[in-house]
N, C-alpha and C. Protein backbone atom coordinates (compact mmCIF):
# COMPACT_ATOMS: atom_id res chain seq x y z
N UNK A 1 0.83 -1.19 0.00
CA UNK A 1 0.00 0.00 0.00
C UNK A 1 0.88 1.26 0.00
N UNK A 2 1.87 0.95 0.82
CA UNK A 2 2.84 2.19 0.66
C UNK A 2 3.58 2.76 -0.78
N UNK A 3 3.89 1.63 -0.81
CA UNK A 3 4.87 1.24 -2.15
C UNK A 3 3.54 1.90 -3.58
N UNK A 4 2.55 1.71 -3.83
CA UNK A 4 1.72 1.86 -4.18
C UNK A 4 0.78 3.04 -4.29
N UNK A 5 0.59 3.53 -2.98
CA UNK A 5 0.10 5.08 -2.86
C UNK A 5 0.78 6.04 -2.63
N UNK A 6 2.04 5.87 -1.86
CA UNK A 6 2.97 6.99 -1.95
C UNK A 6 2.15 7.51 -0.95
N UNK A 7 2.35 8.84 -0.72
CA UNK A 7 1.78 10.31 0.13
C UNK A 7 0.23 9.61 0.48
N UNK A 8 -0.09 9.61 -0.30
CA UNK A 8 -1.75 9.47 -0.11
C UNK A 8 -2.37 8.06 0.90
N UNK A 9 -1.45 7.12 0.78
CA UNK A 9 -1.31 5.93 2.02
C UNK A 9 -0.86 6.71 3.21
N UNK A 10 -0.16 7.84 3.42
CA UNK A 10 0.17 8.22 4.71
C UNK A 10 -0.92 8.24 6.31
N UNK A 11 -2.01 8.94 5.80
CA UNK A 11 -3.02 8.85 6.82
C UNK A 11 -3.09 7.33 7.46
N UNK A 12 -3.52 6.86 6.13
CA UNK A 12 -3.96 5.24 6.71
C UNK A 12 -2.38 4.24 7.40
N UNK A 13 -1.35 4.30 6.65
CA UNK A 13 -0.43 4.64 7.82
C UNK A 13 -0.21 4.72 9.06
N UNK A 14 -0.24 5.76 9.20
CA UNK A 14 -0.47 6.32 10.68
C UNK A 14 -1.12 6.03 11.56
N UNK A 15 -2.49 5.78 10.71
CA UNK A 15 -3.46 4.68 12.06
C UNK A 15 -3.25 3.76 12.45
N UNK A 16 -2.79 2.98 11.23
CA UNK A 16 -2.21 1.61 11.93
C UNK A 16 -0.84 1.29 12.57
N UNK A 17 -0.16 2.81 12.22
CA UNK A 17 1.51 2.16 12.93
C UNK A 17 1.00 2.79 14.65
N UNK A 18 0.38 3.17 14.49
CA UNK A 18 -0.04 4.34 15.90
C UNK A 18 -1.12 2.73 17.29
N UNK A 19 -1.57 2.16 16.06
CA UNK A 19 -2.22 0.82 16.63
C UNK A 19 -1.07 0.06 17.09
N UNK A 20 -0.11 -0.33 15.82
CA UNK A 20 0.42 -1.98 16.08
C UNK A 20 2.34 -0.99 15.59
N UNK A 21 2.99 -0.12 16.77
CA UNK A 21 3.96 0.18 16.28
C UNK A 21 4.80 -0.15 15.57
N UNK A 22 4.94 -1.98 16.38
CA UNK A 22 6.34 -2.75 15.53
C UNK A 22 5.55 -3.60 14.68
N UNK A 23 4.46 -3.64 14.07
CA UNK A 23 4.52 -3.96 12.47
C UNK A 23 4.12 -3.40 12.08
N UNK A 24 4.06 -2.04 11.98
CA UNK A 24 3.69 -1.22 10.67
C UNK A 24 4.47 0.24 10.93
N UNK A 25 5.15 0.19 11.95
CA UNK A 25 5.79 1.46 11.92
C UNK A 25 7.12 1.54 10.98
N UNK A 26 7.63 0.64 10.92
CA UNK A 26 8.74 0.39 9.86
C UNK A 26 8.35 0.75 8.01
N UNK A 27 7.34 0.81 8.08
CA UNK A 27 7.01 1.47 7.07
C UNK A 27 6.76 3.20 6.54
N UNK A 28 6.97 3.51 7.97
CA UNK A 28 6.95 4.74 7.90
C UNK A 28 8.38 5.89 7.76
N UNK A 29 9.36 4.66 7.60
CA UNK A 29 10.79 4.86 7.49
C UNK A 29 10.64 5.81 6.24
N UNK A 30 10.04 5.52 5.19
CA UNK A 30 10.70 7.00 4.29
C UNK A 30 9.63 8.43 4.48
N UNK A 31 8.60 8.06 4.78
CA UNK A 31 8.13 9.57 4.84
C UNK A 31 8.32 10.58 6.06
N UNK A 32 7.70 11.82 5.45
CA UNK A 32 8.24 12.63 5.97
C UNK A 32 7.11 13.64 6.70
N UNK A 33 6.74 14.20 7.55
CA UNK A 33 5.38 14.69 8.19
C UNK A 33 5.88 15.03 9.33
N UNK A 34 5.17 16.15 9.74
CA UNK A 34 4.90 16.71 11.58
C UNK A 34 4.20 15.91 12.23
N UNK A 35 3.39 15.13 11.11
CA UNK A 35 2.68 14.00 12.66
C UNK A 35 3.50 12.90 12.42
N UNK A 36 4.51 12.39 11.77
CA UNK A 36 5.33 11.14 11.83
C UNK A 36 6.72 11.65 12.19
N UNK A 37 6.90 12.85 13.05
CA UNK A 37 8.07 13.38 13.32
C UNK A 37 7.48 13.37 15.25
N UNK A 38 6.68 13.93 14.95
CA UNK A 38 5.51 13.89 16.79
C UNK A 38 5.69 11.99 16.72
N UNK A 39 5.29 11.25 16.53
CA UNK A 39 4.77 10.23 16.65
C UNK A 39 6.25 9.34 16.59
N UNK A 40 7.12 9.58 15.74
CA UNK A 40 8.84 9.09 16.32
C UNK A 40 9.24 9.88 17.76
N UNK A 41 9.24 11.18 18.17
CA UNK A 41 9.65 11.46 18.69
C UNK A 41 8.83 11.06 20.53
N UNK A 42 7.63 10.47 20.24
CA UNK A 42 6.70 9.78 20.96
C UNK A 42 7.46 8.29 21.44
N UNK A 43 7.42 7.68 20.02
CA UNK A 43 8.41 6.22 20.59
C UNK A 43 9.09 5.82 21.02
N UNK A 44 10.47 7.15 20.68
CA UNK A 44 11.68 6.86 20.95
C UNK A 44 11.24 7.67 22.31
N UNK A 45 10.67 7.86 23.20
CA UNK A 45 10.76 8.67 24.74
C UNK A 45 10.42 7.36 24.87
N UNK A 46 8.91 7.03 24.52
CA UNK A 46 7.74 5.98 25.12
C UNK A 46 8.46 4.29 24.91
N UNK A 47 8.63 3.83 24.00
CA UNK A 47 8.35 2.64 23.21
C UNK A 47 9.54 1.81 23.34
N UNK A 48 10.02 1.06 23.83
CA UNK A 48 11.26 0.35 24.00
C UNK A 48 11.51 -0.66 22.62
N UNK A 49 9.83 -1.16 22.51
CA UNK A 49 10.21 -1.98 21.07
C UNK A 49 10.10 -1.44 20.06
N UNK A 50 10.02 -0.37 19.80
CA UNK A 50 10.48 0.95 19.00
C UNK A 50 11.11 1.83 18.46
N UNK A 51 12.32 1.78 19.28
CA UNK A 51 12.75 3.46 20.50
C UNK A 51 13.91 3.18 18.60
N UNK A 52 14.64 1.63 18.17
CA UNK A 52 15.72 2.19 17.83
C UNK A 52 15.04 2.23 16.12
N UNK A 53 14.08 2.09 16.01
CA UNK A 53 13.30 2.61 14.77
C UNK A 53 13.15 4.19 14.57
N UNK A 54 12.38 4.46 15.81
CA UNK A 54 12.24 5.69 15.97
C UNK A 54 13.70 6.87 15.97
N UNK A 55 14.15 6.02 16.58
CA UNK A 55 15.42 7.13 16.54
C UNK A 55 16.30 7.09 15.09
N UNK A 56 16.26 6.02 14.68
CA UNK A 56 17.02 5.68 12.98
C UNK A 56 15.64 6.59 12.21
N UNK A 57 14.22 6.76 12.20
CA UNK A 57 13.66 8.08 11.80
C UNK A 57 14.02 9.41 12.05
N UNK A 58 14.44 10.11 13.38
CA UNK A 58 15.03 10.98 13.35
C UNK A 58 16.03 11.30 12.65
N UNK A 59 17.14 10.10 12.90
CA UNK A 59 18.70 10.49 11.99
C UNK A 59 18.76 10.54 10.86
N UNK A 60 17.67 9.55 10.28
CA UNK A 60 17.37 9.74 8.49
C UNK A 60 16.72 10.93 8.23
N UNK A 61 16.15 11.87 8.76
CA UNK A 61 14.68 13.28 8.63
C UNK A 61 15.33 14.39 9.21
N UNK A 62 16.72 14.50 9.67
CA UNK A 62 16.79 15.67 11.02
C UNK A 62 16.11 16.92 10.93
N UNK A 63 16.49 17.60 9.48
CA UNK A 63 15.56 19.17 9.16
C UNK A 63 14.45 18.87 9.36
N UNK A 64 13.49 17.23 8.79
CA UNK A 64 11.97 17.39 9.05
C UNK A 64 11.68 17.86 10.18
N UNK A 65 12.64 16.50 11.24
CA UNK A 65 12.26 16.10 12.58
C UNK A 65 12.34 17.56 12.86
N UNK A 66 13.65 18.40 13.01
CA UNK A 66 13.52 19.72 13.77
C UNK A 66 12.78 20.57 13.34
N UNK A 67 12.39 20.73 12.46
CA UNK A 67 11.43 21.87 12.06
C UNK A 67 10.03 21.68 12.53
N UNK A 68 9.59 20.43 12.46
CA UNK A 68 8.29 19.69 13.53
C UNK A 68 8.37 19.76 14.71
N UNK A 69 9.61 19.57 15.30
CA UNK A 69 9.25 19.20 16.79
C UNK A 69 9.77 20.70 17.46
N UNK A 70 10.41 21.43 17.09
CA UNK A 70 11.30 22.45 17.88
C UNK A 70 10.11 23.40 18.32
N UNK A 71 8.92 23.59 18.01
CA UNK A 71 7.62 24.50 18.03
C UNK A 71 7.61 23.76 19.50
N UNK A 72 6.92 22.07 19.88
CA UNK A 72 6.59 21.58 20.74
C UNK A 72 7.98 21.57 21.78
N UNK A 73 8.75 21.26 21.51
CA UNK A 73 10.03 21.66 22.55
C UNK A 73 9.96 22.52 23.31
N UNK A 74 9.59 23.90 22.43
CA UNK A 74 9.58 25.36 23.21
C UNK A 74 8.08 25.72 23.53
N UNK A 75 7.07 24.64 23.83
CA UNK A 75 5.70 24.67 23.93
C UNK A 75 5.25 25.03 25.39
N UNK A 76 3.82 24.47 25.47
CA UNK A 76 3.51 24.35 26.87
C UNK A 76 4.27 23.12 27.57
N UNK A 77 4.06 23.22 28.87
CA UNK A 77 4.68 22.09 29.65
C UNK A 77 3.86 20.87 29.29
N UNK A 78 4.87 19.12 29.27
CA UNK A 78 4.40 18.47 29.18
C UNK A 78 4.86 17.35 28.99
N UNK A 79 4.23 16.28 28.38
CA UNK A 79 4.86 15.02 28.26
C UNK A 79 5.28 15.36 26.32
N UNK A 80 4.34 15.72 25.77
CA UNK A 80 5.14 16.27 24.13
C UNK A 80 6.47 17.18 23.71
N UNK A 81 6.38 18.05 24.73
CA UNK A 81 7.12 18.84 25.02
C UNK A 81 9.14 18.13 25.76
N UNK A 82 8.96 17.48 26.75
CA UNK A 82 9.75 16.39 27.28
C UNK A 82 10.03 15.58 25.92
N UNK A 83 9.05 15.47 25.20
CA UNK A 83 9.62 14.10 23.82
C UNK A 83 10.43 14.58 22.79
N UNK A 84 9.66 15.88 22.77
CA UNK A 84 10.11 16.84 21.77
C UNK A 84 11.51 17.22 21.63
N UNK A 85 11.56 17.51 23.15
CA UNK A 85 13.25 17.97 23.39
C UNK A 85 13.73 16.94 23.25
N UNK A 86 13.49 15.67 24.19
CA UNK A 86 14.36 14.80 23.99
C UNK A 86 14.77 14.13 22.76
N UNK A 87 14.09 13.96 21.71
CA UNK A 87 14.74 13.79 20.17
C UNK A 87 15.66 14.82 19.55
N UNK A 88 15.25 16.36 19.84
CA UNK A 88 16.24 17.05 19.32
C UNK A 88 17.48 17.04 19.80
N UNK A 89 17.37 16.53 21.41
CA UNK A 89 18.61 16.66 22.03
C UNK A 89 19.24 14.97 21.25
N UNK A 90 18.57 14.34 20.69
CA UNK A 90 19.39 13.19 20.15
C UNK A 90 19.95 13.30 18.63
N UNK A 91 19.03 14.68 17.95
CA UNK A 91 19.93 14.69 16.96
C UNK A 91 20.94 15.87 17.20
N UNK A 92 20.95 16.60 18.30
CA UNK A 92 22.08 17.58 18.57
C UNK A 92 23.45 16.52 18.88
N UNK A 93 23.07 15.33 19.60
CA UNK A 93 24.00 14.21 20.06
C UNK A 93 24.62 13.59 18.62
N UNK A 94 23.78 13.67 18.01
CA UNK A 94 24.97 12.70 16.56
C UNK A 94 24.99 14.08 15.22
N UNK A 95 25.54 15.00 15.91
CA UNK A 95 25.68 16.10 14.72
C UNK A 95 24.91 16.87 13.96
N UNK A 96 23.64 17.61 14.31
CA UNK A 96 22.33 17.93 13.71
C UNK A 96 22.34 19.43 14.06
N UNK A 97 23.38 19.61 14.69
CA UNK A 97 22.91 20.76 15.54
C UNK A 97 22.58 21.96 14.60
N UNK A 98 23.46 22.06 13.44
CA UNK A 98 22.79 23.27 12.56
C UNK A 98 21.65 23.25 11.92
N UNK A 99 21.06 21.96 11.67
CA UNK A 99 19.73 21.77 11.33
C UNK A 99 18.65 22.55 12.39
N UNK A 100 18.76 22.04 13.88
CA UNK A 100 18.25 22.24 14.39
C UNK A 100 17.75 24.07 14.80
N UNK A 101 18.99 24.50 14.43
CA UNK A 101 19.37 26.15 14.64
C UNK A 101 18.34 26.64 13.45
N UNK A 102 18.83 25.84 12.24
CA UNK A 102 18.28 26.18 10.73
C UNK A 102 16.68 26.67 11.37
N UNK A 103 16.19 25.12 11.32
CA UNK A 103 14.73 24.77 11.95
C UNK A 103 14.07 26.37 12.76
N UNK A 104 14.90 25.81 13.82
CA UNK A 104 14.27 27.34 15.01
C UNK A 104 14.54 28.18 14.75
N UNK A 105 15.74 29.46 13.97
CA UNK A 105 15.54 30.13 13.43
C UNK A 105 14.11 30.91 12.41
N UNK A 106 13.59 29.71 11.91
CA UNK A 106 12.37 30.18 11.03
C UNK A 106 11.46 30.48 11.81
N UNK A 107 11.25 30.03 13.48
CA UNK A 107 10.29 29.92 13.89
C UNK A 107 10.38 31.66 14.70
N UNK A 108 11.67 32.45 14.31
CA UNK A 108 11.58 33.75 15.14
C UNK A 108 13.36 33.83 16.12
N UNK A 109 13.45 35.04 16.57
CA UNK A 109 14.42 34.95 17.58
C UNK A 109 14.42 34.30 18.80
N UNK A 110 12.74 34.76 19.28
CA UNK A 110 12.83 33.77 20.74
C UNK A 110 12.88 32.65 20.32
N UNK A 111 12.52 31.63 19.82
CA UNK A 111 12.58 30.35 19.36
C UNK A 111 14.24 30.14 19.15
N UNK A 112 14.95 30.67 18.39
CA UNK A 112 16.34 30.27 17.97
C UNK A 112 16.99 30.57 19.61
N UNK A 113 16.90 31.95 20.41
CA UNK A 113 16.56 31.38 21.48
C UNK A 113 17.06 30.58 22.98
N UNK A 114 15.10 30.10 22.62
CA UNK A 114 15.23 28.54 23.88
C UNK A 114 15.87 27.43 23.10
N UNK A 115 15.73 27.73 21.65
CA UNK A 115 16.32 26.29 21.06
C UNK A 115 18.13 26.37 21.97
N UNK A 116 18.58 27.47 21.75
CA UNK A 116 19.96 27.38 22.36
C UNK A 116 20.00 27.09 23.89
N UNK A 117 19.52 27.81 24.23
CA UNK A 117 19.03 26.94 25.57
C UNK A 117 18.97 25.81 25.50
N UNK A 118 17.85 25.31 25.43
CA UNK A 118 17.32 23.41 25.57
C UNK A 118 19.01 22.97 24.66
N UNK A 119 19.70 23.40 24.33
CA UNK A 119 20.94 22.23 23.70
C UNK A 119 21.76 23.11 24.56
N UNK A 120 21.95 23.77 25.29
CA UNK A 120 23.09 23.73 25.79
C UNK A 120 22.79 23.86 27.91
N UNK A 121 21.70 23.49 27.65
CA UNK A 121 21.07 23.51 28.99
C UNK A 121 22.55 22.30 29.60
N UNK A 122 22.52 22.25 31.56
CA UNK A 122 23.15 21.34 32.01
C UNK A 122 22.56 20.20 31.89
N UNK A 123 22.78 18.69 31.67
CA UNK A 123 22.07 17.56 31.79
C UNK A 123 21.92 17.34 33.10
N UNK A 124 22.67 17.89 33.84
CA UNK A 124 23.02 17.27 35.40
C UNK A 124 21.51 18.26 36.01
N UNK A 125 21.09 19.33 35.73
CA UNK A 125 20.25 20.22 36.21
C UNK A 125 18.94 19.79 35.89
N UNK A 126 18.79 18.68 35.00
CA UNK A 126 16.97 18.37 34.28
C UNK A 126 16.83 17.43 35.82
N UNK A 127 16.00 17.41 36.39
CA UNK A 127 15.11 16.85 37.51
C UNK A 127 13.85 17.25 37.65
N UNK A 128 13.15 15.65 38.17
CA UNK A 128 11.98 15.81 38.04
C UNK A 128 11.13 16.93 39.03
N UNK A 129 9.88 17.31 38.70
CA UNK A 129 9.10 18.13 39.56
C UNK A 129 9.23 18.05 40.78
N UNK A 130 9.25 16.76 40.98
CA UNK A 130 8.85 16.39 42.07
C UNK A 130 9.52 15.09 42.85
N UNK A 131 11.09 15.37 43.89
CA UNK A 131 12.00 14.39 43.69
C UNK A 131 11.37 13.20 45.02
N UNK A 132 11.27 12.00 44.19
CA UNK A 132 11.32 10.96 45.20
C UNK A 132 11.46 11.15 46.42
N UNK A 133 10.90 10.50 47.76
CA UNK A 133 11.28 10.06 48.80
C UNK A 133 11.85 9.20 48.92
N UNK A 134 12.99 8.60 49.39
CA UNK A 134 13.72 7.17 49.39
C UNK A 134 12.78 6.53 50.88
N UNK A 135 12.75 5.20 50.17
CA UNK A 135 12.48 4.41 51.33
C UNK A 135 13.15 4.07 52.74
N UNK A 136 12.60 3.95 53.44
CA UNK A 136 12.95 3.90 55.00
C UNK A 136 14.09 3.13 55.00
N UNK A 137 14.40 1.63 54.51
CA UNK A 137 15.16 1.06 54.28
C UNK A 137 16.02 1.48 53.43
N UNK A 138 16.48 2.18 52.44
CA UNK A 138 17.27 3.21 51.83
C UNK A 138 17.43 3.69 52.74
N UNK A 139 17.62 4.56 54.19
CA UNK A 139 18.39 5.55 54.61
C UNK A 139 19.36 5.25 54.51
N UNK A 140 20.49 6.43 54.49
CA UNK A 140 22.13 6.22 54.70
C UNK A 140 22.47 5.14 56.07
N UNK A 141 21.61 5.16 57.36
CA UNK A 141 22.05 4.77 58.26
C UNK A 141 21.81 3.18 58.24
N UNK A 142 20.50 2.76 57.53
CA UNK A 142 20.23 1.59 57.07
C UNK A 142 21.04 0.59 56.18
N UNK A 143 21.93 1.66 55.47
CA UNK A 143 22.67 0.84 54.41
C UNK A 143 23.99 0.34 54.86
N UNK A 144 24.37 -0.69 54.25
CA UNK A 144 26.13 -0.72 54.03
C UNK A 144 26.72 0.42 53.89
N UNK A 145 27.70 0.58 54.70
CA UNK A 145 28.77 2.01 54.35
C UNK A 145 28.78 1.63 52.27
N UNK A 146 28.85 2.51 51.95
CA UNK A 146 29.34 2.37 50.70
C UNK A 146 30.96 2.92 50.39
N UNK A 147 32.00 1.58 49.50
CA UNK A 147 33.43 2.10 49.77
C UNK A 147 33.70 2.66 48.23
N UNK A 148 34.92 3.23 48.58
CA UNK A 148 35.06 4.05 47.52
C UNK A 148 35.82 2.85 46.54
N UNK A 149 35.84 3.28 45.26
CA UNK A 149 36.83 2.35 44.59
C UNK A 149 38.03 1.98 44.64
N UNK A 150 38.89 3.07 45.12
CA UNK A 150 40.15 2.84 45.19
C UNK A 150 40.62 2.43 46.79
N UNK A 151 39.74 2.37 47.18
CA UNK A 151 39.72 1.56 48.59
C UNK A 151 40.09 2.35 50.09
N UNK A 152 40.00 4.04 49.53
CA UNK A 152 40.63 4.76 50.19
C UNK A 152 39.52 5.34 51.64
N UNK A 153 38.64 5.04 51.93
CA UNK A 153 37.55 5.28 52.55
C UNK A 153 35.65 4.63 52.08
N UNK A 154 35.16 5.11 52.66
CA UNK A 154 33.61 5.30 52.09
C UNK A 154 32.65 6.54 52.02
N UNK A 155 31.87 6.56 51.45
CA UNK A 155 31.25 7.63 50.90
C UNK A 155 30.56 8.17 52.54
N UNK A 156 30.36 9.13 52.41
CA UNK A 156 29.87 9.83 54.03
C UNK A 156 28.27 9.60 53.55
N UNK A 157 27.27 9.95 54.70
CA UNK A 157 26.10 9.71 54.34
C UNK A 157 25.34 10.49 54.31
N UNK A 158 25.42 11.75 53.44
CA UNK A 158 24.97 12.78 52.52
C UNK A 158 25.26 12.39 51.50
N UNK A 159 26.13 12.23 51.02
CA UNK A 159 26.46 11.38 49.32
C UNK A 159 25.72 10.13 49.03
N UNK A 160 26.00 9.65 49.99
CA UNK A 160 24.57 8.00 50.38
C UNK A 160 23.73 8.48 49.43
N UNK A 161 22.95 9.30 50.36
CA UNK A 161 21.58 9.46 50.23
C UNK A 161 21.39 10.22 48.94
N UNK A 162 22.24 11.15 48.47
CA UNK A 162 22.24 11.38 46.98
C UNK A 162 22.12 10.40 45.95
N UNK A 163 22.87 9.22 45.96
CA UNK A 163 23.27 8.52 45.57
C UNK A 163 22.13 8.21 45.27
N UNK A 164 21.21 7.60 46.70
CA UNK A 164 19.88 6.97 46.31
C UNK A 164 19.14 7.53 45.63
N UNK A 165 18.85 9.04 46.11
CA UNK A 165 17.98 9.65 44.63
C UNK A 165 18.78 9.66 43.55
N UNK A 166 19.50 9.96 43.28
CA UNK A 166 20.26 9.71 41.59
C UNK A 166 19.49 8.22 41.00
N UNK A 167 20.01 7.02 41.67
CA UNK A 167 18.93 5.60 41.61
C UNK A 167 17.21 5.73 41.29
N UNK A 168 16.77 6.65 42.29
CA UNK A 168 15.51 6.56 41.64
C UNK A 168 14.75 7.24 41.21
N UNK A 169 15.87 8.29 40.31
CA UNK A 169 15.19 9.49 39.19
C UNK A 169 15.41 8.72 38.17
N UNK A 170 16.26 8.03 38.17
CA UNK A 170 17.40 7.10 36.78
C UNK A 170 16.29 6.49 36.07
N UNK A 171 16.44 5.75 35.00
CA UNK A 171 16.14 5.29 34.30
C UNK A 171 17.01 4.05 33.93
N UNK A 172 17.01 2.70 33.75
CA UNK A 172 17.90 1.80 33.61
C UNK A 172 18.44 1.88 31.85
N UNK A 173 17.40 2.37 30.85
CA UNK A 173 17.88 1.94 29.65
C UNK A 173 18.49 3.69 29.46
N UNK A 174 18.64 4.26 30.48
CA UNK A 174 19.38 5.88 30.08
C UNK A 174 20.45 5.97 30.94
N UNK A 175 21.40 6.55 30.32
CA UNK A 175 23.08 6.97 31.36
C UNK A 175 22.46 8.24 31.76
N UNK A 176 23.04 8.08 33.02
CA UNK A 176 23.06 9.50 34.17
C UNK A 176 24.32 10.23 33.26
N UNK A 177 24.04 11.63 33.49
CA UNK A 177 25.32 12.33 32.90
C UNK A 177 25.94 12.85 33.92
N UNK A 178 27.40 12.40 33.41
CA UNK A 178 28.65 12.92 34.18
C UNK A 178 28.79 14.45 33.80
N UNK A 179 29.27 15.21 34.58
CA UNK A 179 29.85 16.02 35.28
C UNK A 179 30.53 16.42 34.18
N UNK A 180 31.77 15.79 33.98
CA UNK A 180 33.04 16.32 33.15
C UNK A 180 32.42 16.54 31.43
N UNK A 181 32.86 17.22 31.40
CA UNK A 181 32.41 17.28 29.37
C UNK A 181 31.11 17.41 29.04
N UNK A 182 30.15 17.12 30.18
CA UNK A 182 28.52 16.91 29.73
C UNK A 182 28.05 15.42 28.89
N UNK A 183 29.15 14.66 29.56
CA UNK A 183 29.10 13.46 28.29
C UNK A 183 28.40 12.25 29.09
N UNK A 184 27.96 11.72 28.15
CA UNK A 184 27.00 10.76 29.16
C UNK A 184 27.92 8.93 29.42
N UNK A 185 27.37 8.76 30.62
CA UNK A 185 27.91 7.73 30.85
C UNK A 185 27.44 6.43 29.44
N UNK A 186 28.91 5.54 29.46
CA UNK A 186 27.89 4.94 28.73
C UNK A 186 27.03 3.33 28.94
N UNK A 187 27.50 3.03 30.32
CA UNK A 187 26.62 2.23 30.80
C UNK A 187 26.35 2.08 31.62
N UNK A 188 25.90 3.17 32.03
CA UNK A 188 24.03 3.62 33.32
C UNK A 188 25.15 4.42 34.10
N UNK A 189 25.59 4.08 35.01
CA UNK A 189 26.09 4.89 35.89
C UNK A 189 27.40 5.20 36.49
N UNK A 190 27.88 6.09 36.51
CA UNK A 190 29.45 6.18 36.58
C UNK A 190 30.00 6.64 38.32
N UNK A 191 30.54 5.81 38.57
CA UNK A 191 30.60 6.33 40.14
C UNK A 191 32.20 6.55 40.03
């Protein structure tokens, strides 16, 4: 149908990759749209059996993707908004970044902007609204001392307890970002 209708299969498309992602979203690999730029940038936040479809859509589309999503980036607060950024910040991550400038530029100065902002924001500074309570059993005083690597002491228990929230803002399939360079760990967590 794709192969066949070109543009005009797109709608019908969409309904069904939006139904059954991993068999019919792979078809949506060559076109090009604000709602199939929203709807990658949806998967790859949301969709684990998705996420590396979705994101191989971004890297193949970047001008689409940014010129679609950079409006919702700099939007109201939200979960679109959170998706939004987070794809642009993945094609700022593999070299997009002048696309992205290109993109928000059209949309005005303030737009070009927060776009500079949101890419050069700290990673270490994004936290949620609203940070966890650690469990009772999580306190610092509850736990094993935690030792340092090089065997030279253990962590005091203010760092503990950091520690634990760092754990349960985290995400297992995302690296916490280090400190140095802004560069992200690259498997989960760097102590």
């Amino acid at each position: 149908m794709a192969a066949r209708f070109g543009t005009d299969a797109l709608p019908a498309l969409l309904t069904l990759a939006r139904a059954t992602p991993a068999e019919y979203g792979p078809l949506l690999l060559p076109f090009t749209s604000p709602d199939v730029a929203a709807l990658m940038a949806d998967w790859s936040a949301r969709l684990k059996s998705v996420r590396r479809l979705a994101r191989q859509w971004l890297l193949r589309h970047p001008a689409v993707a940014a010129r679609a999503l950079v409006p919702t980036a700099l939007g109201k607060a939200g979960t679109a908004r959170r998706q939004a950024g987070r794809a642009l910040l993945l094609l700022h991550s593999h070299g997009h970044t002048g696309q992205i400038h290109t993109a928000a530029e059209q949309y005005g100065t303030p737009a070009a902007a927060g776009m500079q902002a949101l890419l050069t924001a700290d990673p270490l500074t994004a936290l949620p609204a609203r940070m966890p309570t650690p469990p009772v059993w999580a306190a610092p005083g509850a736990l094993p001392r935690l030792r340092l690597r090089d065997g030279s002491g253990a962590l005091p228990a203010p760092a503990t307890a950091n520690l634990v929230r760092m754990l349960m803002i985290s995400r297992p399939d995302r690296s916490f970002p280090r400190k140095n360079n802004n560069r992200r760990a690259s498997g989960g967590f760097v102590f």
